[in-house]
Protein backbone atom coordinates (compact mmCIF):
# COMPACT_ATOMS: atom_id res chain seq x y z
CA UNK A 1 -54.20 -0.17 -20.74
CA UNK A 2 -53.18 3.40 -21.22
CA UNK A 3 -54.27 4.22 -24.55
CA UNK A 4 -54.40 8.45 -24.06
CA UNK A 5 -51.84 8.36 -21.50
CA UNK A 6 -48.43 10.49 -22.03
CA UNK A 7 -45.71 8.04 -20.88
CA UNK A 8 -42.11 9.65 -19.69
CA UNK A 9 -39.47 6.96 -19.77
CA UNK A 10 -36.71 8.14 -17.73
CA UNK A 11 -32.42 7.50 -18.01
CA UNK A 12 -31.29 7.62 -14.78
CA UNK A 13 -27.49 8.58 -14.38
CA UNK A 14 -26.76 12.08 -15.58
CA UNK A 15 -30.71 12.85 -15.97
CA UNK A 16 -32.33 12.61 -12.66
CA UNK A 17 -28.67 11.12 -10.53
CA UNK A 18 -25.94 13.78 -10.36
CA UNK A 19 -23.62 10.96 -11.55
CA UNK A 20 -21.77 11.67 -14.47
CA UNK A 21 -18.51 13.29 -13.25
CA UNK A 22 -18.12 9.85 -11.28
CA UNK A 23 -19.12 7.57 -14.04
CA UNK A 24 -16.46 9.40 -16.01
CA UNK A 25 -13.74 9.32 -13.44
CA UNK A 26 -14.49 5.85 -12.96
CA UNK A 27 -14.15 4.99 -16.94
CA UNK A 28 -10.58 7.02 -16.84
CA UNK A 29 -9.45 5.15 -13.85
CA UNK A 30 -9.39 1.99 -15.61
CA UNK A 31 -7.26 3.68 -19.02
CA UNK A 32 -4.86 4.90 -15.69
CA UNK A 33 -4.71 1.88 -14.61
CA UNK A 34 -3.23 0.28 -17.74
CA UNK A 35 -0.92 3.53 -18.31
CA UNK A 36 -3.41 4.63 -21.40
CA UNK A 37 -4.51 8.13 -22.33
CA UNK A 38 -7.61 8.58 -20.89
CA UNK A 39 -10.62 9.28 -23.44
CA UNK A 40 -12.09 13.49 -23.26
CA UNK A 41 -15.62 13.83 -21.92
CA UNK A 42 -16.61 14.67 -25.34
CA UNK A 43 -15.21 10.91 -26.48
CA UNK A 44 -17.07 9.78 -23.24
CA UNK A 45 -20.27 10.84 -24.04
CA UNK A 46 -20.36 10.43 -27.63
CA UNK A 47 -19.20 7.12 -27.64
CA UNK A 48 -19.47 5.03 -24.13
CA UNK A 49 -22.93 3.32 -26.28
CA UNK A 50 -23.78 -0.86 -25.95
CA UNK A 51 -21.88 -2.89 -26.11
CA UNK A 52 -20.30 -1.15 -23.28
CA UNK A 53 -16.88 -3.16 -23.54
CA UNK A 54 -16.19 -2.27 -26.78
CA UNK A 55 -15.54 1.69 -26.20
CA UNK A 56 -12.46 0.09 -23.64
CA UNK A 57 -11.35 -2.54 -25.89
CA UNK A 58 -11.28 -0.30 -29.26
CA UNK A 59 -8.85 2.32 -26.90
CA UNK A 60 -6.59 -0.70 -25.94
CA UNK A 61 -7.74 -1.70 -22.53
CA UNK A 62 -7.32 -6.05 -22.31
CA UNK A 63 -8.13 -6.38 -18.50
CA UNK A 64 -10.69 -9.29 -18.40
CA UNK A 65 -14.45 -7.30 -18.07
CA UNK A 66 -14.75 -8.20 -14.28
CA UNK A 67 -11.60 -6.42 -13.80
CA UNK A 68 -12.45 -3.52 -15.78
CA UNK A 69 -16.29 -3.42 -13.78
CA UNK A 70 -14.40 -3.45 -10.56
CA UNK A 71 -12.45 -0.71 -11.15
CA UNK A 72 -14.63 1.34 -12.20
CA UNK A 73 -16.72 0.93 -9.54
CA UNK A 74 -14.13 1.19 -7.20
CA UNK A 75 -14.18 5.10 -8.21
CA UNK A 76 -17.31 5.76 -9.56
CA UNK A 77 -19.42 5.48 -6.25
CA UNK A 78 -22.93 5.75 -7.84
CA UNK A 79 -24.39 4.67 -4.30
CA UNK A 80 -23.18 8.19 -3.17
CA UNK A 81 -24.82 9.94 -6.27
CA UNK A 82 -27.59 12.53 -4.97
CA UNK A 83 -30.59 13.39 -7.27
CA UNK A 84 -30.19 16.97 -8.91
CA UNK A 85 -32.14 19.37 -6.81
CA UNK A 86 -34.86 19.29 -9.42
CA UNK A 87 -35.78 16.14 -10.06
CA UNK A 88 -38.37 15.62 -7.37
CA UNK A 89 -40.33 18.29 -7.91
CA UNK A 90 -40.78 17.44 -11.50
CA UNK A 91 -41.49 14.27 -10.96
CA UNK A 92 -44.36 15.36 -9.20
CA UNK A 93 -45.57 17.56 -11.54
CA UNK A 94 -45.55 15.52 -14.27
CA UNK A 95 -47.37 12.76 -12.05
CA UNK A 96 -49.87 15.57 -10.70
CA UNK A 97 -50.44 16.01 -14.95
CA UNK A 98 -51.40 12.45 -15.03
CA UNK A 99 -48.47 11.02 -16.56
CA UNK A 100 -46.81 7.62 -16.52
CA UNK A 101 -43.66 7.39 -15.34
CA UNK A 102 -40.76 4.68 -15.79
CA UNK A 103 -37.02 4.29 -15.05
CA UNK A 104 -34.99 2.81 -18.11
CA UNK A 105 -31.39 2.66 -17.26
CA UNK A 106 -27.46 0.71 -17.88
CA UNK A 107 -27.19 1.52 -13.79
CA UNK A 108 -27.08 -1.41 -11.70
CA UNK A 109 -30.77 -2.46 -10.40
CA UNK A 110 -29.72 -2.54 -6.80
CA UNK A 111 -28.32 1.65 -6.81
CA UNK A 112 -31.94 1.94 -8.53
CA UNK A 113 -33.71 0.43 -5.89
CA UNK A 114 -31.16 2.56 -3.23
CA UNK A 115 -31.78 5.66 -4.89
CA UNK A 116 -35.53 5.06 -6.12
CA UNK A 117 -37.15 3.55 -3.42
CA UNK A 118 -37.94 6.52 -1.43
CA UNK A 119 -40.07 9.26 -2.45
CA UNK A 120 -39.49 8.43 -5.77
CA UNK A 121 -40.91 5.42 -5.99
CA UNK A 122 -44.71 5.82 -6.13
CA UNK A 123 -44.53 7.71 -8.92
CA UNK A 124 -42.91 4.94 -11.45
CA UNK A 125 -44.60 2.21 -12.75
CA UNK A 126 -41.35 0.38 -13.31
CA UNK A 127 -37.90 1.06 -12.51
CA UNK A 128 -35.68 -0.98 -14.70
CA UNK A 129 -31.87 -1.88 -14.21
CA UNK A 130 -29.06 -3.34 -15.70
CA UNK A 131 -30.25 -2.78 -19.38
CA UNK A 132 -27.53 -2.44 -22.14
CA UNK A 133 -29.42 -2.51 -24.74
CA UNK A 134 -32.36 0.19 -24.24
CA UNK A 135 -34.42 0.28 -26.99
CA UNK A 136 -36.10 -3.20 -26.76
CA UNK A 137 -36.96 -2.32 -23.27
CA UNK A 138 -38.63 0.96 -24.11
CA UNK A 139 -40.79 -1.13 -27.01
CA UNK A 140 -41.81 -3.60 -24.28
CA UNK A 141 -42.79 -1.40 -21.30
CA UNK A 142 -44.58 0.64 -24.06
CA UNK A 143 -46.39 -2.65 -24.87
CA UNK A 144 -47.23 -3.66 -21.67
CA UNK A 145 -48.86 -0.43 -20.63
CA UNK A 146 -50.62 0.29 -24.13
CA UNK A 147 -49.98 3.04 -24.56
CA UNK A 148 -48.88 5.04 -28.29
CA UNK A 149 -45.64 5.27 -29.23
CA UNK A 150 -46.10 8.92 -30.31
CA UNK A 151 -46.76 9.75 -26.56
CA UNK A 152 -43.83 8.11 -24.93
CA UNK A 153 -40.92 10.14 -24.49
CA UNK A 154 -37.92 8.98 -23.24
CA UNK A 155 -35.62 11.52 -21.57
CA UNK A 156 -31.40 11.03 -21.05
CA UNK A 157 -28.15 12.51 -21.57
CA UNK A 158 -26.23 10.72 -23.72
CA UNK A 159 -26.13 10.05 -27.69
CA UNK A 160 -26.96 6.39 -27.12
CA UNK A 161 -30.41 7.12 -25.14
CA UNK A 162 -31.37 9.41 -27.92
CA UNK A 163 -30.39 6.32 -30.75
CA UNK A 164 -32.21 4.00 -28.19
CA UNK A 165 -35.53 6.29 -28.45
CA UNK A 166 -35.15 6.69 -32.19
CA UNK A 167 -35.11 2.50 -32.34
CA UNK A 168 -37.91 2.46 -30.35
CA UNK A 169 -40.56 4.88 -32.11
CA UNK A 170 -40.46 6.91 -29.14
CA UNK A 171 -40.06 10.59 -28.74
CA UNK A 172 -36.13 11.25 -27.85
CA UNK A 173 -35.55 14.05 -25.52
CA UNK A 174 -31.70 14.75 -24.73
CA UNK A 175 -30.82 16.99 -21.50
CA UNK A 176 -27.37 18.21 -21.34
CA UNK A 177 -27.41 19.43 -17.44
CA UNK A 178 -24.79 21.71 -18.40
CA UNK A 179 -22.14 19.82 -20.07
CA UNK A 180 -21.46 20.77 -23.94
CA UNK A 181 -23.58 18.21 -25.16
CA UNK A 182 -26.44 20.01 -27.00
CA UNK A 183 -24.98 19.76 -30.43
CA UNK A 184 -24.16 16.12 -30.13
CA UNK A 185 -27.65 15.72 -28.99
CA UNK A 186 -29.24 17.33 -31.75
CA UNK A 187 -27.39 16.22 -34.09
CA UNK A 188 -28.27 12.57 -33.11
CA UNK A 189 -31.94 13.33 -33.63
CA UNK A 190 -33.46 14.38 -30.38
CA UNK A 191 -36.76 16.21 -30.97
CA UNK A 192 -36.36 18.24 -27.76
CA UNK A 193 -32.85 19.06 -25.84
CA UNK A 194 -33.34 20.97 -22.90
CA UNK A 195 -30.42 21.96 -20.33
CA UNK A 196 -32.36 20.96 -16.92
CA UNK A 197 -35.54 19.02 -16.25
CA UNK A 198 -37.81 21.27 -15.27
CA UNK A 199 -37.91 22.28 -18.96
CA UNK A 200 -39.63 19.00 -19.65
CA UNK A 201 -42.87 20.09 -17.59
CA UNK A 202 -44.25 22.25 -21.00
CA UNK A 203 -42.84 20.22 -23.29
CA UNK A 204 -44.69 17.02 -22.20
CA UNK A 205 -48.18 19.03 -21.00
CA UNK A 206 -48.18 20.87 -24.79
CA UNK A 207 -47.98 17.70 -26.00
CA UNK A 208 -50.64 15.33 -23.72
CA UNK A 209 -53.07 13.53 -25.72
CA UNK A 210 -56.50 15.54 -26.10
């Protein structure tokens, strides 16, 4: 049990995997591919949120879902995905800090593993895949390693990670990484926004259990 232990739950594509720009060519190739208009990066962000097939049905894509996942995979290429150049390093500050760390994330489990099971992985008590729906995750690893809701953040880049934190009594932190996201961020609740991680490092120390 972790009682006084700060906990930093972690998205993974677009907060510590330099993936976005492929996840959203990927999601236009398959509106290309059925001669649609393909959805802004604003659109994108605000609203690819579970259940993931909806935001391509609602836009008028009817390809069957394996058909849809293929494609966008077919363009996407998360396996070739580096980390941002700062994500080590504040990984290992936050673990030299003492805090928990955990991997919450839509991304297939087996890129995880590719991506996490390096340097990275020492540092995470869990590094969880293949989750649509985030926020009963969250509640359960919070759970399972007892430790407050108040001192669990959970960090990502996208509306639905901040909604996700909110559902789970956790502290929502959004990070933009540069793209105009801040507002939507915000405005969806997130107690912190910062532009790149190594802005978390105060934020979490300030706010460490005594």
């Amino acid at each position: 049990m972790y009682l006084n232990k700060t906990l930093v739950i972690f998205d993974f594509d677009g907060t510590l995997l330099n993936s976005i720009s492929g996840a959203y060519r990927g999601t236009c190739s398959v509106f290309e591919r059925e001669g649609l208009n393909t959805p802004s990066f604003e659109e994108f962000s605000l609203g690819f949120k579970p259940p993931y097939l909806d935001f391509y049905r609602v836009r008028g894509v009817q390809a069957a879902e394996s058909d849809i996942y293929d494609q966008y995979h077919s363009i996407a290429h998360h396996e070739e995905a580096v980390l941002f150049p700062d994500t080590e390093e504040v990984i290992k500050k936050l673990y030299a800090h003492g805090c928990l760390m955990a991997v919450v994330s839509s991304q297939r489990q087996k890129v995880l593993d590719m991506h996490c099971n390096g340097v990275l992985r020492e540092f995470f008590t869990h590094v969880i895949g293949d989750v649509e729906y985030k926020a009963p995750v969250i509640k359960s690893l919070v759970k399972r390693l007892g430790c407050r809701p108040q001192d669990v953040f959970y960090v990502g880049d996208f509306v639905s990670d901040v909604s996700a934190a909110l559902e789970a009594k956790v502290v929502p932190v959004g990070i933009t990484r540069g793209f105009p996201a801040r507002q939507s961020l915000v405005e969806a609740g997130a107690k912190f926004c910062i532009d790149r991680l190594e802005e978390l490092v105060p934020i979490v120390i300030q706010s460490q259990p005594a």
